[in-house]
Protein backbone atom coordinates (compact mmCIF):
# COMPACT_ATOMS: atom_id res chain seq x y z
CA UNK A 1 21.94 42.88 37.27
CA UNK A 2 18.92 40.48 35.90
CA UNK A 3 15.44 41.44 36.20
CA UNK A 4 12.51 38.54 35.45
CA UNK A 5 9.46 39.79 34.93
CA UNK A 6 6.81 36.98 35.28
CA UNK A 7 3.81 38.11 33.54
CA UNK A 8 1.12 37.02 30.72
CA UNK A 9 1.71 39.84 28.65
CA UNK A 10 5.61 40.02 27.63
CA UNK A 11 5.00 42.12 25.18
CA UNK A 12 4.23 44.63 27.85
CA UNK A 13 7.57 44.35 29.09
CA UNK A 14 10.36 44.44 26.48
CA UNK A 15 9.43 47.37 24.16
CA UNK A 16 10.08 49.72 27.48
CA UNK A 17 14.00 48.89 27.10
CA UNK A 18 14.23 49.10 24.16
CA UNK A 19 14.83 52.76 23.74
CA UNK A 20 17.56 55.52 25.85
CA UNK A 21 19.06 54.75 28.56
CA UNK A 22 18.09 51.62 29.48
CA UNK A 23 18.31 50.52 26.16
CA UNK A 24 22.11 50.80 26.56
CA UNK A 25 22.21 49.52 29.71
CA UNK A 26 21.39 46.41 28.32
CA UNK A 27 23.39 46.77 25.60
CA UNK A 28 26.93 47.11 27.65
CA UNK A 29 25.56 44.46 29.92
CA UNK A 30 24.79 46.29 33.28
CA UNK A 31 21.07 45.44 33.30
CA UNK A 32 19.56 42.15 31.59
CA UNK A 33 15.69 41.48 31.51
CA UNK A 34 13.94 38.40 30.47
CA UNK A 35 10.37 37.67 31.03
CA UNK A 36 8.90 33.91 31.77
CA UNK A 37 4.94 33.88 31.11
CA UNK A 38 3.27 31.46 33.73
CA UNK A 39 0.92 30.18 30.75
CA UNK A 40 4.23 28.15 29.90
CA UNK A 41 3.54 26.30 33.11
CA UNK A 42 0.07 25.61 33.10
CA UNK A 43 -1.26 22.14 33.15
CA UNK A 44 -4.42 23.04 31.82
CA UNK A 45 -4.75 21.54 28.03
CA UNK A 46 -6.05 25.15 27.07
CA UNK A 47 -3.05 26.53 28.97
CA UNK A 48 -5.57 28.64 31.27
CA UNK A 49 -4.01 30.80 34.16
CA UNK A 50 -6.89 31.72 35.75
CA UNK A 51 -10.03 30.51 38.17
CA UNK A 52 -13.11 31.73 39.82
CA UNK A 53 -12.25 32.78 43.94
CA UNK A 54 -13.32 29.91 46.53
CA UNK A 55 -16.21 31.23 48.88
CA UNK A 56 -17.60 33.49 45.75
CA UNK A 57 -16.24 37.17 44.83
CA UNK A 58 -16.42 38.98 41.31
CA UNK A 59 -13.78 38.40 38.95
CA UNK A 60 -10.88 35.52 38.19
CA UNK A 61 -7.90 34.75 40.16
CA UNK A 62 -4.85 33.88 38.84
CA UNK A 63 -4.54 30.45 40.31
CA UNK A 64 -1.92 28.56 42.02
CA UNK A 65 -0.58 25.53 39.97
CA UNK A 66 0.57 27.91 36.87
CA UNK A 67 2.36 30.39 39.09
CA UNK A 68 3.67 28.13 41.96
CA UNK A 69 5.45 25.80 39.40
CA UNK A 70 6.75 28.96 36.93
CA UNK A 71 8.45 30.42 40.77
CA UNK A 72 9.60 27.10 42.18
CA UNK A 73 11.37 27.44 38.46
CA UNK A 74 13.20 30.44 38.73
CA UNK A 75 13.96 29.69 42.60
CA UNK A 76 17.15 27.38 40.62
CA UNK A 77 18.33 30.67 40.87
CA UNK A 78 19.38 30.78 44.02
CA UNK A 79 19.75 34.89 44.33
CA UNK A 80 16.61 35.16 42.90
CA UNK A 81 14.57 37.99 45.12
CA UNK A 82 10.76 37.60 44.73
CA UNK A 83 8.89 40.96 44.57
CA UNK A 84 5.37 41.07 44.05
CA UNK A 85 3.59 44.69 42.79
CA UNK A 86 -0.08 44.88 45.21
CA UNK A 87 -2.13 46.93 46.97
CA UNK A 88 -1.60 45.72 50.04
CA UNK A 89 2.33 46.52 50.17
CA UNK A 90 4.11 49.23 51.77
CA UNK A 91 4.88 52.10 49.50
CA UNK A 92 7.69 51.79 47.22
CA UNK A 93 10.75 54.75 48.20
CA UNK A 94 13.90 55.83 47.00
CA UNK A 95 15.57 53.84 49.56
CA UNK A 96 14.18 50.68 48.15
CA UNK A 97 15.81 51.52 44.89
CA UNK A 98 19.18 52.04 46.58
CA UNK A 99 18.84 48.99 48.24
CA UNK A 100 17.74 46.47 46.14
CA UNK A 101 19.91 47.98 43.18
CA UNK A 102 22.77 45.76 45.19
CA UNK A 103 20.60 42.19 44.67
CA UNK A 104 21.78 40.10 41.70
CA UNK A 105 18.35 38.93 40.21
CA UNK A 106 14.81 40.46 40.89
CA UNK A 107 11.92 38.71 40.09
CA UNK A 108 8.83 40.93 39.55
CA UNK A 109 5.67 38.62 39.82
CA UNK A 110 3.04 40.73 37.88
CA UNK A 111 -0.86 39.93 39.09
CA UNK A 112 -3.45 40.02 36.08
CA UNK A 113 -7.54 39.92 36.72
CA UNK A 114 -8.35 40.23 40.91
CA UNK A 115 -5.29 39.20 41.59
CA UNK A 116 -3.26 36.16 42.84
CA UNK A 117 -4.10 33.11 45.03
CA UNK A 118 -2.63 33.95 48.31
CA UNK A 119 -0.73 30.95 48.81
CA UNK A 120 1.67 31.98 45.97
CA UNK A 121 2.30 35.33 47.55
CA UNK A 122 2.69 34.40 51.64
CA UNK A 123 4.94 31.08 49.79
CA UNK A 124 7.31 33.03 47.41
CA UNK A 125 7.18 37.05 48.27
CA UNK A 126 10.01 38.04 49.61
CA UNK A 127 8.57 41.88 49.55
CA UNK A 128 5.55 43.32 48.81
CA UNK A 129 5.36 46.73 47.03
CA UNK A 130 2.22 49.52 46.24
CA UNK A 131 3.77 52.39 44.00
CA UNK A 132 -0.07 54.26 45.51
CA UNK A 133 -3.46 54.30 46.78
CA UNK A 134 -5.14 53.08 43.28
CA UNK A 135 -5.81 50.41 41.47
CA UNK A 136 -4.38 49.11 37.88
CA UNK A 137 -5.35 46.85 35.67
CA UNK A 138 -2.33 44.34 35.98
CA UNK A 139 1.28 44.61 38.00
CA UNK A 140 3.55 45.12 35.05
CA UNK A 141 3.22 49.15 35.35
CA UNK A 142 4.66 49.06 38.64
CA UNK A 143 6.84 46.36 37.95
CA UNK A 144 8.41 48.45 35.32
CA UNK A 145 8.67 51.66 37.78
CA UNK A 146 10.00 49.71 40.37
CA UNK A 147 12.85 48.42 37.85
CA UNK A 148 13.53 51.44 36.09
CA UNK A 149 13.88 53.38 39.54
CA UNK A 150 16.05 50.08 40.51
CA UNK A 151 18.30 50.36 37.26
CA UNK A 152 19.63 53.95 37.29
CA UNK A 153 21.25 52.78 40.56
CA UNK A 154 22.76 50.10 38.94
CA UNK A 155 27.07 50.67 38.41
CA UNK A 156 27.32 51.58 34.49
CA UNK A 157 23.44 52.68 34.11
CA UNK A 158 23.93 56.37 33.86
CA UNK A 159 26.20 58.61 31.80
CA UNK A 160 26.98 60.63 34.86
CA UNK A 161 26.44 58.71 38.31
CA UNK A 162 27.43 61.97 39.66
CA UNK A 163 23.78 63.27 39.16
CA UNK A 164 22.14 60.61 41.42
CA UNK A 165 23.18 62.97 44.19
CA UNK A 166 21.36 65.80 43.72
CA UNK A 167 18.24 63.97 42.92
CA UNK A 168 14.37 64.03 44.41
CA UNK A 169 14.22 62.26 47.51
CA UNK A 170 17.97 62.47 48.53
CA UNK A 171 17.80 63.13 52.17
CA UNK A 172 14.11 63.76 52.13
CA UNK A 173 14.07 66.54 50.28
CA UNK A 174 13.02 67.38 46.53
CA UNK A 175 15.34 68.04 43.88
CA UNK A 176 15.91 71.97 43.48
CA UNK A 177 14.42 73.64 40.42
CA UNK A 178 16.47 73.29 37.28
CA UNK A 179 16.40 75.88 34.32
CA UNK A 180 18.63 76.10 30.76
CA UNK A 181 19.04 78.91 28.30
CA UNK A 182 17.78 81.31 27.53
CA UNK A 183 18.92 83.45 30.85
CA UNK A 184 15.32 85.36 29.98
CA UNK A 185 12.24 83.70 28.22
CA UNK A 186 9.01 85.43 27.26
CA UNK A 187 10.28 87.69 30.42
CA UNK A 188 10.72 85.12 33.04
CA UNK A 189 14.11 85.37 34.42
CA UNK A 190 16.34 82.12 35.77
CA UNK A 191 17.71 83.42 39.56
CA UNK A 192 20.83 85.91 38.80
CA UNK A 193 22.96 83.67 41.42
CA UNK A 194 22.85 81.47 38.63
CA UNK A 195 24.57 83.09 36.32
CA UNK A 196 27.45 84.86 38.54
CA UNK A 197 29.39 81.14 38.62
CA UNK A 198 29.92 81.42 42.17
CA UNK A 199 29.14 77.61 43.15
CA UNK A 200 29.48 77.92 46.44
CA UNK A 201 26.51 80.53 46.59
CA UNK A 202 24.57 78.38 44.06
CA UNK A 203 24.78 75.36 46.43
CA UNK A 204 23.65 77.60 48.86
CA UNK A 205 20.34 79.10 47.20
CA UNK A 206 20.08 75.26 45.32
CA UNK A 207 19.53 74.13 48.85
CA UNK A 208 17.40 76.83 50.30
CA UNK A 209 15.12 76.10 46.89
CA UNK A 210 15.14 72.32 47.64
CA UNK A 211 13.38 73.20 51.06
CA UNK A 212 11.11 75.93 49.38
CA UNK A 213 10.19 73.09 47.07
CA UNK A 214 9.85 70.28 49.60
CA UNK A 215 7.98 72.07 52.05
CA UNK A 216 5.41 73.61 49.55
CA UNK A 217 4.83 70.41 47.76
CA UNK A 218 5.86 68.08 50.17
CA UNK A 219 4.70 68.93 53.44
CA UNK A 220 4.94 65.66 54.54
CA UNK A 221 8.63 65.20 53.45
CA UNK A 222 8.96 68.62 55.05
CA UNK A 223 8.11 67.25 58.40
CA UNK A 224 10.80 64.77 57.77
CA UNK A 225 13.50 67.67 57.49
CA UNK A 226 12.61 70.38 58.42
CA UNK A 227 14.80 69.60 62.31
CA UNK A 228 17.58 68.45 60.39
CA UNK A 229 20.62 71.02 60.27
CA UNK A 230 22.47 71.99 57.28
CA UNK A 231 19.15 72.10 54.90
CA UNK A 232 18.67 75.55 54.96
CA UNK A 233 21.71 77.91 55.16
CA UNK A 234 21.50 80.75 56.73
């Protein structure tokens, strides 16, 4: 899968794969990520990216020509899927990972300064995306959570795919609480159904933990499943 990143500040961008597992992801080929800097584009003989907002406002815009001619670029790709990190998008779920992990090429459009002339956005956006109620100094941050929450649904990302099912947000619900050894540290205790290696009861309490969990710090999630049979065994 190929992920562009178009943003003034590439350096921003590679050093987060180059380490773990994504790291090897784009080593064996599953992911690739390139980044394509809109200054490239710019017609302006200082190569500037950026303008003062029509009808007056505080701060620069990043303006259109720049960013209109680096997408109508990358739109040679013809699977190219334009996503665009901002404030005003719907909240970015575990679902959306799942989903877009099946697109061939995602193009993250990363805003810098107040922001990008609208024209680019209502033109080229294909989806808009908030990762929460607060503001950041440019789009790459979400960019990059968007993509690394994209990537470990990718075919060949993880060790062992088998662990994407019993992960946060999987049906609504929170991942259970997870422990290692020691069995006792500094007198806390792991649950003794833990260590009798009968997995059927482990599933069970796993399960009845996952609500525990969801509905305490979750309560909205909790509303989601809290109707839904087969959560909480009796």
């Amino acid at each position: 899968m190929n992920f562009t990143f178009v943003t003034l500040f590439p350096n921003l961008i590679y050093p987060y794969f180059s380490d773990s597992i994504l790291s090897r992801a784009k080593e064996n080929g599953a992911i690739e990520i390139n980044c394509v800097n809109p200054r490239d584009f710019s017609l302006d003989k200082h190569k500037k990216v950026d303008d003062y907002k029509i009808g007056g406002g505080a701060g620069l815009l990043m303006s259109a020509q720049p960013l209109f001619d680096t997408l109508s670029h990358l739109t040679k790709d013809k699977e190219a899927y334009f996503i665009f990190p901002a404030p005003a998008g719907k909240s970015f779920t575990q679902n959306d990972a799942k989903r877009l992990s099946k697109k061939e090429h995602i193009v993250f459009v990363c805003g810098r300064y107040e922001g990008i002339d609208e024209r680019v956005v209502e033109t080229y956006a294909d989806e808009i995306f908030s990762i929460g109620d607060f503001v950041l100094t440019g789009g790459e941050l979400p960019a990059l959570a968007m993509c690394d929450a994209i990537s470990r649904m990718v075919d060949g990302v993880l060790g062992n795919e088998k662990s994407l099912l019993e992960e946060s947000f999987e049906d609504a619900l929170l991942e259970a609480p997870s422990f290692t050894k020691p069995n006792v540290y500094d007198n806390l205790p792991v649950p003794s159904d833990f260590l009798k290696g009968n997995h059927a009861i482990i599933s069970r309490l796993k399960n009845r933990m996952a609500y525990a969990k969801t509905c305490f710090h979750r309560p909205d999630l909790y509303k989601i499943v809290k109707n839904k049979r087969n959560y909480y065994a009796k």
